[in-house]
PDB file of N, CA and C in Angstrom:
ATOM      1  N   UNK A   1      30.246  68.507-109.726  1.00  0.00           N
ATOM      2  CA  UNK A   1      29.938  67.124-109.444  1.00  0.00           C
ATOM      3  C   UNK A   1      28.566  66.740-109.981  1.00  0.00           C
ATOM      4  N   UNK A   2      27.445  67.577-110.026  1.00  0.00           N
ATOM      5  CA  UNK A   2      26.229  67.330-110.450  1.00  0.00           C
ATOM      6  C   UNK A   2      26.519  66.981-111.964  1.00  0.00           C
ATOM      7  N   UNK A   3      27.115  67.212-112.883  1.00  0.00           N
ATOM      8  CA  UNK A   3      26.760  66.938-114.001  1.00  0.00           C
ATOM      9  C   UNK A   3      27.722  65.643-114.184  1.00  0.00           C
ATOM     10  N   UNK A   4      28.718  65.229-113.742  1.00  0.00           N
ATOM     11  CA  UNK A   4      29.028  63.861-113.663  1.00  0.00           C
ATOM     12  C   UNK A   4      27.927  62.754-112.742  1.00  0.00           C
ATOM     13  N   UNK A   5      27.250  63.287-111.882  1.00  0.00           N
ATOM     14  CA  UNK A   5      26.297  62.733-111.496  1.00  0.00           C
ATOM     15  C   UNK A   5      25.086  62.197-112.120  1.00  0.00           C
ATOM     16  N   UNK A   6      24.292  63.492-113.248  1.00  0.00           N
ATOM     17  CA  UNK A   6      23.336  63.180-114.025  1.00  0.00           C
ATOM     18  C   UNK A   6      24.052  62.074-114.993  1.00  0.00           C
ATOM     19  N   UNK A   7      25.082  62.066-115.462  1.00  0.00           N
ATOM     20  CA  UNK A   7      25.740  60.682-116.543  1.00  0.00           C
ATOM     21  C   UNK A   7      25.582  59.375-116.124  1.00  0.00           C
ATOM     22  N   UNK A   8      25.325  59.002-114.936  1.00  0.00           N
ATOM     23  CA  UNK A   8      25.146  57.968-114.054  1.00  0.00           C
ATOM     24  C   UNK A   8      23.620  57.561-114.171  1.00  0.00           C
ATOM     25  N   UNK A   9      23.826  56.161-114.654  1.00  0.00           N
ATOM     26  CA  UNK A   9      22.385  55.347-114.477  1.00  0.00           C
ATOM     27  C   UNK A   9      21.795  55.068-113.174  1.00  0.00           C
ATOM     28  N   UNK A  10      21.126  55.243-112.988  1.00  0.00           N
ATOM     29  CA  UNK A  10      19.924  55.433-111.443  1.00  0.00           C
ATOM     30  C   UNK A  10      19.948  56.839-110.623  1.00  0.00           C
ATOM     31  N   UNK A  11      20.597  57.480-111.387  1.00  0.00           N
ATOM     32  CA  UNK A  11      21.032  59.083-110.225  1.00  0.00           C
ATOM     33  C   UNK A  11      19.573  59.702-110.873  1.00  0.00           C
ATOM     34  N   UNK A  12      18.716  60.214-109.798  1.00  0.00           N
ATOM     35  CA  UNK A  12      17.717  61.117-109.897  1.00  0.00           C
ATOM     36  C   UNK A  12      17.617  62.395-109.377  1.00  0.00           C
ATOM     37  N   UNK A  13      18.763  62.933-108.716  1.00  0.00           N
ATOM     38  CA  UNK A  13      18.844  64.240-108.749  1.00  0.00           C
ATOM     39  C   UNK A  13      19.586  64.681-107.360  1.00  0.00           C
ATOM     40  N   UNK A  14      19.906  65.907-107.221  1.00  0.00           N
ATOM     41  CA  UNK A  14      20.922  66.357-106.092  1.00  0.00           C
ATOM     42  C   UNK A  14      20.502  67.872-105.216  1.00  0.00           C
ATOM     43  N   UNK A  15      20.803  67.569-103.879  1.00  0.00           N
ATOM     44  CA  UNK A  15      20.134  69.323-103.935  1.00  0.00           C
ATOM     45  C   UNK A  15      21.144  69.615-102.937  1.00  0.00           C
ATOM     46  N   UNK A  16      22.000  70.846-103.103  1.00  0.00           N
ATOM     47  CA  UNK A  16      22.969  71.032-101.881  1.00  0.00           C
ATOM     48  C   UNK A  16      22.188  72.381-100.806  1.00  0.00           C
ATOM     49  N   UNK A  17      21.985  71.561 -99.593  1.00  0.00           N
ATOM     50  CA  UNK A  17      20.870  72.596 -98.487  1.00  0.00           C
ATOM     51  C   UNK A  17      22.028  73.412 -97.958  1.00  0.00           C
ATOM     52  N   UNK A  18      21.708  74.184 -97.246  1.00  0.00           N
ATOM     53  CA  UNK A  18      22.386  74.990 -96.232  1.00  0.00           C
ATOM     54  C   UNK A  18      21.307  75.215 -95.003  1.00  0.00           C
ATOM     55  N   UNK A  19      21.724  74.683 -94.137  1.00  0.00           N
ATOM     56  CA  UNK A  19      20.992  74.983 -92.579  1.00  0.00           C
ATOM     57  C   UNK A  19      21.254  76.355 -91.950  1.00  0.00           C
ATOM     58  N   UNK A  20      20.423  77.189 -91.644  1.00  0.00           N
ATOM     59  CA  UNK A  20      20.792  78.264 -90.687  1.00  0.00           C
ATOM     60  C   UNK A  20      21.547  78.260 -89.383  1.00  0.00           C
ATOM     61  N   UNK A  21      22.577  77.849 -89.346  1.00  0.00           N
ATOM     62  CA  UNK A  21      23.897  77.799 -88.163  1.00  0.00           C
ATOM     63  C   UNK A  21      24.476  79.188 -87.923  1.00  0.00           C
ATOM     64  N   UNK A  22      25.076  78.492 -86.611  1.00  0.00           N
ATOM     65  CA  UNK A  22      25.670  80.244 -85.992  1.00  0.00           C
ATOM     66  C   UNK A  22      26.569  80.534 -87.276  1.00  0.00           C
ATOM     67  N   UNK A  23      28.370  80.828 -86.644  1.00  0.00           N
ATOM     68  CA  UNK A  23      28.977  81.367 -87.681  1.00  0.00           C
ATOM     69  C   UNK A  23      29.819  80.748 -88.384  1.00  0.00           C
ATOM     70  N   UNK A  24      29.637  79.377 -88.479  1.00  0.00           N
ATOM     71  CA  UNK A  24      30.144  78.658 -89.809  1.00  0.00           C
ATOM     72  C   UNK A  24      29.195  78.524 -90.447  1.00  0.00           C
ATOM     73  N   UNK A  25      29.471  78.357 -91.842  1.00  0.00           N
ATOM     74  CA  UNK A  25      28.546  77.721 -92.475  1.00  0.00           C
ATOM     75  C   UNK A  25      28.760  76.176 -93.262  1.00  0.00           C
ATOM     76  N   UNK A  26      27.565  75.676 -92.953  1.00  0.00           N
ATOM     77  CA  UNK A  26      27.309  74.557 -92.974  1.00  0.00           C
ATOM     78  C   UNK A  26      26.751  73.877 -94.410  1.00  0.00           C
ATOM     79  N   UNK A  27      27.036  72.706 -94.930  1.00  0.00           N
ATOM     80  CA  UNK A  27      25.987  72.346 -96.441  1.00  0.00           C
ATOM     81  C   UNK A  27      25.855  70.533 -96.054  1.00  0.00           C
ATOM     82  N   UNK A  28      24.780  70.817 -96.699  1.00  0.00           N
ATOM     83  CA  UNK A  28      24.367  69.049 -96.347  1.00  0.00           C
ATOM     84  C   UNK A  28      23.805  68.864 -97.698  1.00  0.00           C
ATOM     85  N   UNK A  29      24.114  67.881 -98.427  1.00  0.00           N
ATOM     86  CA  UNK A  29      24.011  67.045 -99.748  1.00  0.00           C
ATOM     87  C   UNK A  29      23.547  66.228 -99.744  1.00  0.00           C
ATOM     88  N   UNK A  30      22.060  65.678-100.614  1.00  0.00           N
ATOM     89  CA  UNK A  30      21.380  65.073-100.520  1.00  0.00           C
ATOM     90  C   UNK A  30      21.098  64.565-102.257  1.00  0.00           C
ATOM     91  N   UNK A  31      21.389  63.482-102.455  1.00  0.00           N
ATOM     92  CA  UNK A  31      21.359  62.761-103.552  1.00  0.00           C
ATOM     93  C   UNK A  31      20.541  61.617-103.611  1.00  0.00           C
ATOM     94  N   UNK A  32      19.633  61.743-104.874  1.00  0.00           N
ATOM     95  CA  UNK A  32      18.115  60.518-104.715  1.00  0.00           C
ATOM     96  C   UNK A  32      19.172  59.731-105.735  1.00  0.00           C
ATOM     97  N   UNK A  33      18.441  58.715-105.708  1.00  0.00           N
ATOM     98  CA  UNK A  33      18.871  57.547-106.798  1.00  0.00           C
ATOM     99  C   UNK A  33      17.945  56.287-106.621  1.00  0.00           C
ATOM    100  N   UNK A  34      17.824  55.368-107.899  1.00  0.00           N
ATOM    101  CA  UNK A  34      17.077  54.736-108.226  1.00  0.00           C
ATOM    102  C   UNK A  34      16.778  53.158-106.857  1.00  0.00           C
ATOM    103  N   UNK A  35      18.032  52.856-106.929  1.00  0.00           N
ATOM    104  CA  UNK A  35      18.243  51.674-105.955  1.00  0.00           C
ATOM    105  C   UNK A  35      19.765  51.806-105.400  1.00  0.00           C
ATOM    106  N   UNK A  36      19.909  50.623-104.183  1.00  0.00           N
ATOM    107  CA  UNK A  36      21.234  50.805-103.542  1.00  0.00           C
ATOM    108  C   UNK A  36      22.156  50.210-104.663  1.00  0.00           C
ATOM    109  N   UNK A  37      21.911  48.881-105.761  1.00  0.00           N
ATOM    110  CA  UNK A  37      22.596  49.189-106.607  1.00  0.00           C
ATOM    111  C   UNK A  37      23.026  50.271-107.531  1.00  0.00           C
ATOM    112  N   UNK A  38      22.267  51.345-107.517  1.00  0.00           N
ATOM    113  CA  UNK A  38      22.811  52.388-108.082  1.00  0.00           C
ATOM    114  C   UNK A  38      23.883  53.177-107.437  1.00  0.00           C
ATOM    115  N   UNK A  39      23.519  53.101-105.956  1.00  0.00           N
ATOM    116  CA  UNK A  39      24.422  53.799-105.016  1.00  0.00           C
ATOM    117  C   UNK A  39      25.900  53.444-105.536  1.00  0.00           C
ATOM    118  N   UNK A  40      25.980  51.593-104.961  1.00  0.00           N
ATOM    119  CA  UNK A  40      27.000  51.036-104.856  1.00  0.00           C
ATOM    120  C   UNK A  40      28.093  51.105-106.459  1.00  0.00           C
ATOM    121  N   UNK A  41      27.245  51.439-107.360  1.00  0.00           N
ATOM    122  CA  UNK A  41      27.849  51.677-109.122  1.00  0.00           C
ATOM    123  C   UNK A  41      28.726  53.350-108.837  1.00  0.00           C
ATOM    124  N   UNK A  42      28.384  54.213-107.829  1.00  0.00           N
ATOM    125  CA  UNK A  42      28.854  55.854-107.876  1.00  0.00           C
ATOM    126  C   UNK A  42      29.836  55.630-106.458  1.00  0.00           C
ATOM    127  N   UNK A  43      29.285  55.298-105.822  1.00  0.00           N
ATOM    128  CA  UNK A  43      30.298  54.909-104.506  1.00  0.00           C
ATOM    129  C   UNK A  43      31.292  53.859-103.937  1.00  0.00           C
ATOM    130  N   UNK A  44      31.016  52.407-104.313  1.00  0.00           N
ATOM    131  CA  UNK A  44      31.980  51.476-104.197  1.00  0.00           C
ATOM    132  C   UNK A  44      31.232  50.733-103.043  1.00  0.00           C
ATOM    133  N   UNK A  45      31.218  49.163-102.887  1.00  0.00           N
ATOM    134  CA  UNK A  45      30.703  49.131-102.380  1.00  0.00           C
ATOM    135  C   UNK A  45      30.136  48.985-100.289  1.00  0.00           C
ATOM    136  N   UNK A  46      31.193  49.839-100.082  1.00  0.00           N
ATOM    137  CA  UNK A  46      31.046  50.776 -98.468  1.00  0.00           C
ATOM    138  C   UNK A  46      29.438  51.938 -98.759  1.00  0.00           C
ATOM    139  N   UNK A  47      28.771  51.763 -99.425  1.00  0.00           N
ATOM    140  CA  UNK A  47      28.069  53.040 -99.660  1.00  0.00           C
ATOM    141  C   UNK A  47      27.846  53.648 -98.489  1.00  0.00           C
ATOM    142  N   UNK A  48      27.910  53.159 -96.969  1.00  0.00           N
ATOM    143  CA  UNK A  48      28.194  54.068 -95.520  1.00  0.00           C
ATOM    144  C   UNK A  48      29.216  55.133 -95.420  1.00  0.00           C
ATOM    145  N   UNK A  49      30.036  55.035 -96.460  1.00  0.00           N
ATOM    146  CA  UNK A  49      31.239  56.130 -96.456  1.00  0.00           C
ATOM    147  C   UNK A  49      30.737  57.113 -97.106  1.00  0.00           C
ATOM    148  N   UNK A  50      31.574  58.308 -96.704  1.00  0.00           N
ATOM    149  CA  UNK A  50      31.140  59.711 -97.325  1.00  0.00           C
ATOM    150  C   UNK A  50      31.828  59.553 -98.977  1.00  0.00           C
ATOM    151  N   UNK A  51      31.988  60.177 -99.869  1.00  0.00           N
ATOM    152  CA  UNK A  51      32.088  60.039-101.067  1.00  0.00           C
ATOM    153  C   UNK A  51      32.448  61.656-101.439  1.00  0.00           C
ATOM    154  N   UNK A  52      33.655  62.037-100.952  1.00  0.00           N
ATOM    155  CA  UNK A  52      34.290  63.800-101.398  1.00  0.00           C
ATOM    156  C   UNK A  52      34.870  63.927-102.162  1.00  0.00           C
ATOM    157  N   UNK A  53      34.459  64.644-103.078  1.00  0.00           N
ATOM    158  CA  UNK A  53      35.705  64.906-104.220  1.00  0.00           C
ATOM    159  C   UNK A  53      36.643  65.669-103.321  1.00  0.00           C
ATOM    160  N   UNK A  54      37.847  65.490-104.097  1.00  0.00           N
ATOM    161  CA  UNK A  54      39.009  66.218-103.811  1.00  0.00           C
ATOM    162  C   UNK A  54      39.078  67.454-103.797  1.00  0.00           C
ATOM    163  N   UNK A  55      38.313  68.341-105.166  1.00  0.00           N
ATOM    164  CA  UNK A  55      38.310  69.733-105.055  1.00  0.00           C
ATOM    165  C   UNK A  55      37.764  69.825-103.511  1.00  0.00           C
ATOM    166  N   UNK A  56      36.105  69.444-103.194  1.00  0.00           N
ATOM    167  CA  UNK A  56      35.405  69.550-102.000  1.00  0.00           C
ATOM    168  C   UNK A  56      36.294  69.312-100.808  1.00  0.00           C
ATOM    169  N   UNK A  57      37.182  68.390-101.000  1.00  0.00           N
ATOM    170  CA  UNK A  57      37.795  68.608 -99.469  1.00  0.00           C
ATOM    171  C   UNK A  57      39.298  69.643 -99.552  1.00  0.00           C
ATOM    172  N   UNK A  58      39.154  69.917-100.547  1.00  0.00           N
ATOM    173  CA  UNK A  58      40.613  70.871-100.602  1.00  0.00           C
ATOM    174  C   UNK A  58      39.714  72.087 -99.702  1.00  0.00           C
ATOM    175  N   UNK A  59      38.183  72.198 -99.469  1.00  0.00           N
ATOM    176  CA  UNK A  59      37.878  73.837 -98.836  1.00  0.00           C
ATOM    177  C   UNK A  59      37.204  73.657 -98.326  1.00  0.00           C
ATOM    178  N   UNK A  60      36.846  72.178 -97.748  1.00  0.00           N
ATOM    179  CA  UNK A  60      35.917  72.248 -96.335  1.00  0.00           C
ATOM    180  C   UNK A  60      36.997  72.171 -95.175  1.00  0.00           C
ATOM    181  N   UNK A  61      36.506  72.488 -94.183  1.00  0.00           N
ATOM    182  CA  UNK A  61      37.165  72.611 -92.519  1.00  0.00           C
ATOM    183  C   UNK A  61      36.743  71.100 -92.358  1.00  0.00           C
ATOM    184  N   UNK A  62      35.585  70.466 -92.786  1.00  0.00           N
ATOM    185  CA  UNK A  62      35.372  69.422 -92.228  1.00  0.00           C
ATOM    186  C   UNK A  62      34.337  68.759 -92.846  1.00  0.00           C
ATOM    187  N   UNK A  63      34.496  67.440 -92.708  1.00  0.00           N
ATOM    188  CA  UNK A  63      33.143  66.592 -93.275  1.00  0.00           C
ATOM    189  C   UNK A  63      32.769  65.269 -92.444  1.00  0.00           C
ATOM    190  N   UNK A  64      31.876  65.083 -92.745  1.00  0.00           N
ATOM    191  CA  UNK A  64      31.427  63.797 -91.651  1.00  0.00           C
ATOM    192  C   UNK A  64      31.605  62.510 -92.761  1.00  0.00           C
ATOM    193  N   UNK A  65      32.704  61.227 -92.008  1.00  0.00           N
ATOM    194  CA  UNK A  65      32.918  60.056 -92.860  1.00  0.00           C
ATOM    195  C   UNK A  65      32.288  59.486 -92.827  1.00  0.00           C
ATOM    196  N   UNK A  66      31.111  59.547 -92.560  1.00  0.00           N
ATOM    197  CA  UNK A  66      29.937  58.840 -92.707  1.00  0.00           C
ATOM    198  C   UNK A  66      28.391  59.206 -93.210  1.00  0.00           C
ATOM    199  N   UNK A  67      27.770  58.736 -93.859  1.00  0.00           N
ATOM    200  CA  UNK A  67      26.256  58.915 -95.156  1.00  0.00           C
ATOM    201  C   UNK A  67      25.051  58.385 -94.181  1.00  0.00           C
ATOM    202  N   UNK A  68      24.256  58.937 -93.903  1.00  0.00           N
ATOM    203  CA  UNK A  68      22.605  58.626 -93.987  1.00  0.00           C
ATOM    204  C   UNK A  68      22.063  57.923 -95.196  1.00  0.00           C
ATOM    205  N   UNK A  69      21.636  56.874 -94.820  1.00  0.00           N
ATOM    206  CA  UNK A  69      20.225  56.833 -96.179  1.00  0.00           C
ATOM    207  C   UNK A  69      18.848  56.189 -95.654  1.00  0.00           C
ATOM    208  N   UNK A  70      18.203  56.804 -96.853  1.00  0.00           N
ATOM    209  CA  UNK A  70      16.686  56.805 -96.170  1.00  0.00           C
ATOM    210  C   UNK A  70      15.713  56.094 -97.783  1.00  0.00           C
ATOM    211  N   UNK A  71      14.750  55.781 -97.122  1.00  0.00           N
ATOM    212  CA  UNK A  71      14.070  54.756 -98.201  1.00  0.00           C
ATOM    213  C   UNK A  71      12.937  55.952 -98.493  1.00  0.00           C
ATOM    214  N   UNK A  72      12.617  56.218 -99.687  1.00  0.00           N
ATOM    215  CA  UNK A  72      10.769  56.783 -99.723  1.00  0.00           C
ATOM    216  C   UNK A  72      10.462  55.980-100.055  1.00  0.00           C
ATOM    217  N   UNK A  73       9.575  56.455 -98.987  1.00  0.00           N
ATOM    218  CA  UNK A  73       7.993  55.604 -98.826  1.00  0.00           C
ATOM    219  C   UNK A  73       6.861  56.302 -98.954  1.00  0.00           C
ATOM    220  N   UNK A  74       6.930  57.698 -99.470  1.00  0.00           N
ATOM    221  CA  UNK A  74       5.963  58.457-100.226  1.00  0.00           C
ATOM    222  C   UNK A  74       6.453  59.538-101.082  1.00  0.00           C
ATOM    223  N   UNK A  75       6.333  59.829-102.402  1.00  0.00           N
ATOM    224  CA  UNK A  75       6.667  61.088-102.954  1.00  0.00           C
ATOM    225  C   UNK A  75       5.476  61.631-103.787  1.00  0.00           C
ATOM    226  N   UNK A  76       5.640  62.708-103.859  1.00  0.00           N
ATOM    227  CA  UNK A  76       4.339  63.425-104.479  1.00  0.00           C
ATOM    228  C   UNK A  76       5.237  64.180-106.067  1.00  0.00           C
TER     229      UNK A  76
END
């Protein structure tokens, strides 16, 4: 998915975390981008919805249908 991502105008980059949880394991995806019009150009415009590829949900147990977003207001 990352490299269909970098093809996208306003996408600035992706980092997939993993949290230390008991015995599932867990990944949380975090994607910068330029503005919410950029969002709304990769997602449609619900950008509150989760956005899974198909491979990704063919092998998760589970995902949350719903997105966080957050504004910076400082980067170094």
């Amino acid at each position: 998915m990352v490299p269909q991502l970098k093809a996208l105008t306003g996408h600035r980059g992706a980092w997939l975390l993993r949290p230390k949880t008991g015995d599932e394991v867990e990944l949380v995806a975090l994607t910068l981008w330029d503005s919410r019009a950029s969002i709304e150009a990769f997602a449609g415009s619900d950008i509150d919805r989760a956005h899974v590829q198909p491979r990704a949900r063919a092998v998760l147990s589970s995902f949350d249908d719903v997105v966080d977003h957050y504004e910076v207001v400082y980067g170094d």
